[in-house]
N, C-alpha and C. Protein backbone atom coordinates (compact mmCIF):
# COMPACT_ATOMS: atom_id res chain seq x y z
N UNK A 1 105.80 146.65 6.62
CA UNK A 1 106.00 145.23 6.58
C UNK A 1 105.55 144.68 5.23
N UNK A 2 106.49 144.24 4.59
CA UNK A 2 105.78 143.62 3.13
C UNK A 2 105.09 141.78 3.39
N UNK A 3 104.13 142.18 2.78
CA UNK A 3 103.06 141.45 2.46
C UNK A 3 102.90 139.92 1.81
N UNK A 4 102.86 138.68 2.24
CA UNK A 4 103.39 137.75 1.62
C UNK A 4 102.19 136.97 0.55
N UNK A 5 102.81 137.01 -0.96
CA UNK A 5 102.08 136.73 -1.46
C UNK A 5 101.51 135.29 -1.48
N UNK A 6 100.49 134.68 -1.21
CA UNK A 6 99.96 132.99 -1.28
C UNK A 6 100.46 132.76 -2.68
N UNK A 7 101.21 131.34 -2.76
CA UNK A 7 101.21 130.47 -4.03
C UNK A 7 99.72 130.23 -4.89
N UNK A 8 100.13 130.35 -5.96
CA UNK A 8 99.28 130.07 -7.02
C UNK A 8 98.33 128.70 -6.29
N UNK A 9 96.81 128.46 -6.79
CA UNK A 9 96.09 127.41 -6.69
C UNK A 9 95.50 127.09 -7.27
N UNK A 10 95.27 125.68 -8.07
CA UNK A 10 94.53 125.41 -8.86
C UNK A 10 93.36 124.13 -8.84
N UNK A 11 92.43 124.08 -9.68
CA UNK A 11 91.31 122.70 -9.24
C UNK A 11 91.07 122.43 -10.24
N UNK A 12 90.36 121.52 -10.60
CA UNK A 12 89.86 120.54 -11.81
C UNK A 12 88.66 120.42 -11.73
N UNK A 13 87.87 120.90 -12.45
CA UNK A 13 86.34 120.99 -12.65
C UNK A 13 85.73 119.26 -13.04
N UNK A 14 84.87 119.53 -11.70
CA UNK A 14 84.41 117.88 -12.04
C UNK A 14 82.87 117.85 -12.54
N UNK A 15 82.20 118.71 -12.19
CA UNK A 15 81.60 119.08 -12.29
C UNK A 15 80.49 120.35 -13.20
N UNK A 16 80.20 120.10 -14.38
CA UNK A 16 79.95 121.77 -14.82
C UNK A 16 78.40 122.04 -15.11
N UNK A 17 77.51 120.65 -14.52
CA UNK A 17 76.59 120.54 -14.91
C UNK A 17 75.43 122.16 -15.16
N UNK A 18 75.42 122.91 -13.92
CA UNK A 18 74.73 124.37 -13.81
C UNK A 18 75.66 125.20 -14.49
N UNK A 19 76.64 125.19 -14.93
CA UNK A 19 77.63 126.08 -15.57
C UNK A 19 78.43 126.30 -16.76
N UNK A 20 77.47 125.09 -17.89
CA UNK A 20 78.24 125.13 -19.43
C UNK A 20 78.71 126.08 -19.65
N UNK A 21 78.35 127.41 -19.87
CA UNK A 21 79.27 128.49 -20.27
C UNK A 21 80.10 128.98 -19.53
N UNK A 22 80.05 128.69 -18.57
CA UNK A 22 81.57 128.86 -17.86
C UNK A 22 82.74 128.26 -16.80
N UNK A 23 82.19 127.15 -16.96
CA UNK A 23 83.51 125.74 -16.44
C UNK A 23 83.23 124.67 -18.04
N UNK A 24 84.51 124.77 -17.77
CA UNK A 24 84.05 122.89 -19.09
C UNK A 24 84.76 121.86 -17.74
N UNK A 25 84.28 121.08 -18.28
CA UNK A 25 84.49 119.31 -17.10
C UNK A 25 85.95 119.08 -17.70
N UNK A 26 86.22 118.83 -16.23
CA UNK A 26 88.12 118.34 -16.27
C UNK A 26 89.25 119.12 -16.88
N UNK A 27 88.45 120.41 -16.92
CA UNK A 27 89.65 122.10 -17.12
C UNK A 27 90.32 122.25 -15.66
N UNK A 28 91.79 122.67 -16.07
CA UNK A 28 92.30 123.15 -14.70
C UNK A 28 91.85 124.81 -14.42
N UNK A 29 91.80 124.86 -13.30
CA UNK A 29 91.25 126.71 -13.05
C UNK A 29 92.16 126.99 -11.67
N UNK A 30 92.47 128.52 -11.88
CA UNK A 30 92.92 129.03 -11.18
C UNK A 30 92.06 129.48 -10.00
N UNK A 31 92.49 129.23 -8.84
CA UNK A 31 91.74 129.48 -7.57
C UNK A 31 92.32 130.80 -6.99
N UNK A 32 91.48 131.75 -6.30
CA UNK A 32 92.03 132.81 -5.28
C UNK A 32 91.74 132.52 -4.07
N UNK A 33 92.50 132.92 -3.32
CA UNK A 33 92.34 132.85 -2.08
C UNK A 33 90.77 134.01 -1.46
N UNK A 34 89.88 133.23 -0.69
CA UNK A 34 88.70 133.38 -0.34
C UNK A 34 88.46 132.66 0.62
N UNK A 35 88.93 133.30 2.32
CA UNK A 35 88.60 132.09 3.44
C UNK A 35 87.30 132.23 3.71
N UNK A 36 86.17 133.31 3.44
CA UNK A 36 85.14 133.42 3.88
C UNK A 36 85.04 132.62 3.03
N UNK A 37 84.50 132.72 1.71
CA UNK A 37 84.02 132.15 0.49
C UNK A 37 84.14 130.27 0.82
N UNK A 38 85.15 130.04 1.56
CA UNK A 38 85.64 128.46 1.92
C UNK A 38 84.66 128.29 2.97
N UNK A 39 84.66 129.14 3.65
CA UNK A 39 83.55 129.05 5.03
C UNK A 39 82.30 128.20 5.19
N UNK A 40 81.80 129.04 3.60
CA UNK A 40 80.82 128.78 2.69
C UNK A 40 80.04 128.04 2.11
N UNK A 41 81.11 127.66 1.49
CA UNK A 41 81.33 126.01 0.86
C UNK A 41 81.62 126.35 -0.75
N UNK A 42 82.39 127.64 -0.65
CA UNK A 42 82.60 128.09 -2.31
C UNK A 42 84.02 128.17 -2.39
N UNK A 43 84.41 128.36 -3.39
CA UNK A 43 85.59 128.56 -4.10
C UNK A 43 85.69 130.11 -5.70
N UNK A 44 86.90 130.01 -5.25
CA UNK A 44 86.51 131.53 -5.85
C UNK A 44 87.16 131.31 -7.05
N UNK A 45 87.05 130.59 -8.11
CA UNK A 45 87.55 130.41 -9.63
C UNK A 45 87.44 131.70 -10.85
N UNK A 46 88.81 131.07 -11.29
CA UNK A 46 88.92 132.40 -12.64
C UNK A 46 88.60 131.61 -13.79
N UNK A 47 86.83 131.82 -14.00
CA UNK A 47 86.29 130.50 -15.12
C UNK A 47 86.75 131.10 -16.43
N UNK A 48 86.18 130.67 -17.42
CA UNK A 48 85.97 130.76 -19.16
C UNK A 48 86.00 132.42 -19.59
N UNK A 49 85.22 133.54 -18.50
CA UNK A 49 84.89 134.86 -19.26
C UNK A 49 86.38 135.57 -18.55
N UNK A 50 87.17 134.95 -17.99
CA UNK A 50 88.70 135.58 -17.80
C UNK A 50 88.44 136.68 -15.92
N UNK A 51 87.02 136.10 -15.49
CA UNK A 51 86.90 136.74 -14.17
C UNK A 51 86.89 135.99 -13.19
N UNK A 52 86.52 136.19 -11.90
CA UNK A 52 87.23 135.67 -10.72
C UNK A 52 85.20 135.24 -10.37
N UNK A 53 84.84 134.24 -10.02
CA UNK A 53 83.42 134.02 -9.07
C UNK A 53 83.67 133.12 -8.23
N UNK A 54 81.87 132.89 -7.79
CA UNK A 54 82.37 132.13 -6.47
C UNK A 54 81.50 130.47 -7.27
N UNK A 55 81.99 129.64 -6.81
CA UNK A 55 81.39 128.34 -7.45
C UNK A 55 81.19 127.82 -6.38
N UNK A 56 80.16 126.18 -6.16
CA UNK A 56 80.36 125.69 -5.07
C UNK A 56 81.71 124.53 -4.93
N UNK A 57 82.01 124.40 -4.23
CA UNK A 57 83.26 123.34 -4.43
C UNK A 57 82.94 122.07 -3.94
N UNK A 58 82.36 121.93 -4.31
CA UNK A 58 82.11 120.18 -4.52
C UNK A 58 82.21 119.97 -6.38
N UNK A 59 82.20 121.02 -7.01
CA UNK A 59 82.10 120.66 -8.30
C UNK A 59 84.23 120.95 -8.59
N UNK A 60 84.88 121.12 -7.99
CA UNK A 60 86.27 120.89 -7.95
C UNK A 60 86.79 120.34 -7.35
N UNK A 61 88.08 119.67 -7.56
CA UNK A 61 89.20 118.98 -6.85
C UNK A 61 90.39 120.13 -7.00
N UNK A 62 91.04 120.46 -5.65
CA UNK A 62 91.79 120.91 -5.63
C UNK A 62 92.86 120.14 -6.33
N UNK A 63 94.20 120.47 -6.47
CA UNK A 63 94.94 119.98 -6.66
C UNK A 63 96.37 120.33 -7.18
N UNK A 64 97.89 119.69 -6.47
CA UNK A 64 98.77 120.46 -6.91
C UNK A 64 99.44 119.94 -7.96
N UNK A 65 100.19 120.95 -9.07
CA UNK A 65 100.65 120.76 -9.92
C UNK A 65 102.54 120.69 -10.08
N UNK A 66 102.79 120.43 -11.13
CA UNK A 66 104.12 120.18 -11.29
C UNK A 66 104.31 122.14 -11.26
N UNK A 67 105.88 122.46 -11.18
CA UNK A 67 106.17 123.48 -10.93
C UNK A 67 105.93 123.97 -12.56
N UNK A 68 106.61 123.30 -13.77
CA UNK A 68 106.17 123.80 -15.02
C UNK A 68 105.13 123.88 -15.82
N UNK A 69 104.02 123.31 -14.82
CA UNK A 69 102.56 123.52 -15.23
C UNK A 69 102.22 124.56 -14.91
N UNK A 70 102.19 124.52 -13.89
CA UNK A 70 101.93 126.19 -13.27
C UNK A 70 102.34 127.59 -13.73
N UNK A 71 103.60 127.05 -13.88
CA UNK A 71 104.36 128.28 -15.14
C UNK A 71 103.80 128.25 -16.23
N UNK A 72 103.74 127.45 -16.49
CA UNK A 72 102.84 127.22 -17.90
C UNK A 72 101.50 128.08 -18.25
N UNK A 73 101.04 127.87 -17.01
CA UNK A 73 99.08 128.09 -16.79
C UNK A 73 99.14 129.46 -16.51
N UNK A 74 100.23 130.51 -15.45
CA UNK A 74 100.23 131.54 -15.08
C UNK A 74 100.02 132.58 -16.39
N UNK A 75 101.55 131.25 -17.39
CA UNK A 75 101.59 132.55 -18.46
C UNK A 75 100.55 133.16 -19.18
N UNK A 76 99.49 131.87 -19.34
CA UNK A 76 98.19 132.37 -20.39
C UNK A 76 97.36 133.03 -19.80
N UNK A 77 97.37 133.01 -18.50
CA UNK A 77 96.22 133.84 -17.79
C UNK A 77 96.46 134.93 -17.54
C-alpha cells in the first residue's frame, strides 16, 4: 500500500527570545509532522543549522502559504 505523503507546513517565528542562534523573529520555517511532539506542546522545526528540533509552539504561528511560496521555500531547503 503506498504511503501518503502530508503537505508541506510552515510557521512564523514569533518568538526567538531563548533561541538567537537558531530562529530569527518573523522567519518562515518548515514544520514536520510530530503528533507526539504536538501532544507536548512542541513543534518540530527545520531552524537556521539546516536540522529538524523540537521548539515550544507558542513561539510560532502556524500558517498557510500561497502555492508559489511554498515552491519557492521547498526549493532552498
Amino acid at each position: 500500500m503506498k504511503q501518503r505523503k502530508s503537505p508541506p507546513q510552515f510557521a512564523v517565528c514569533i518568538d526567538n527570545s531563548e533561541y538567537p542562534a537558531s530562529l530569527e523573529l518573523h522567519k518562515i520555517y518548515r514544520m514536520l509532522p510530530d503528533a507526539e511532539a504536538r501532544r507536548e506542546g512542541d513543534l518540530r522545526i527545520i531552524d537556521e543549522s539546516g536540522e529538524d528540533y523540537l521548539y515550544p509552539a507558542a513561539r510560532f504561528v502556524a500558517t498557510e502559504l500561497p502555492k508559489a511560496v511554498e515552491k519557492a521555500l521547498l526549493k532552498t531547503s
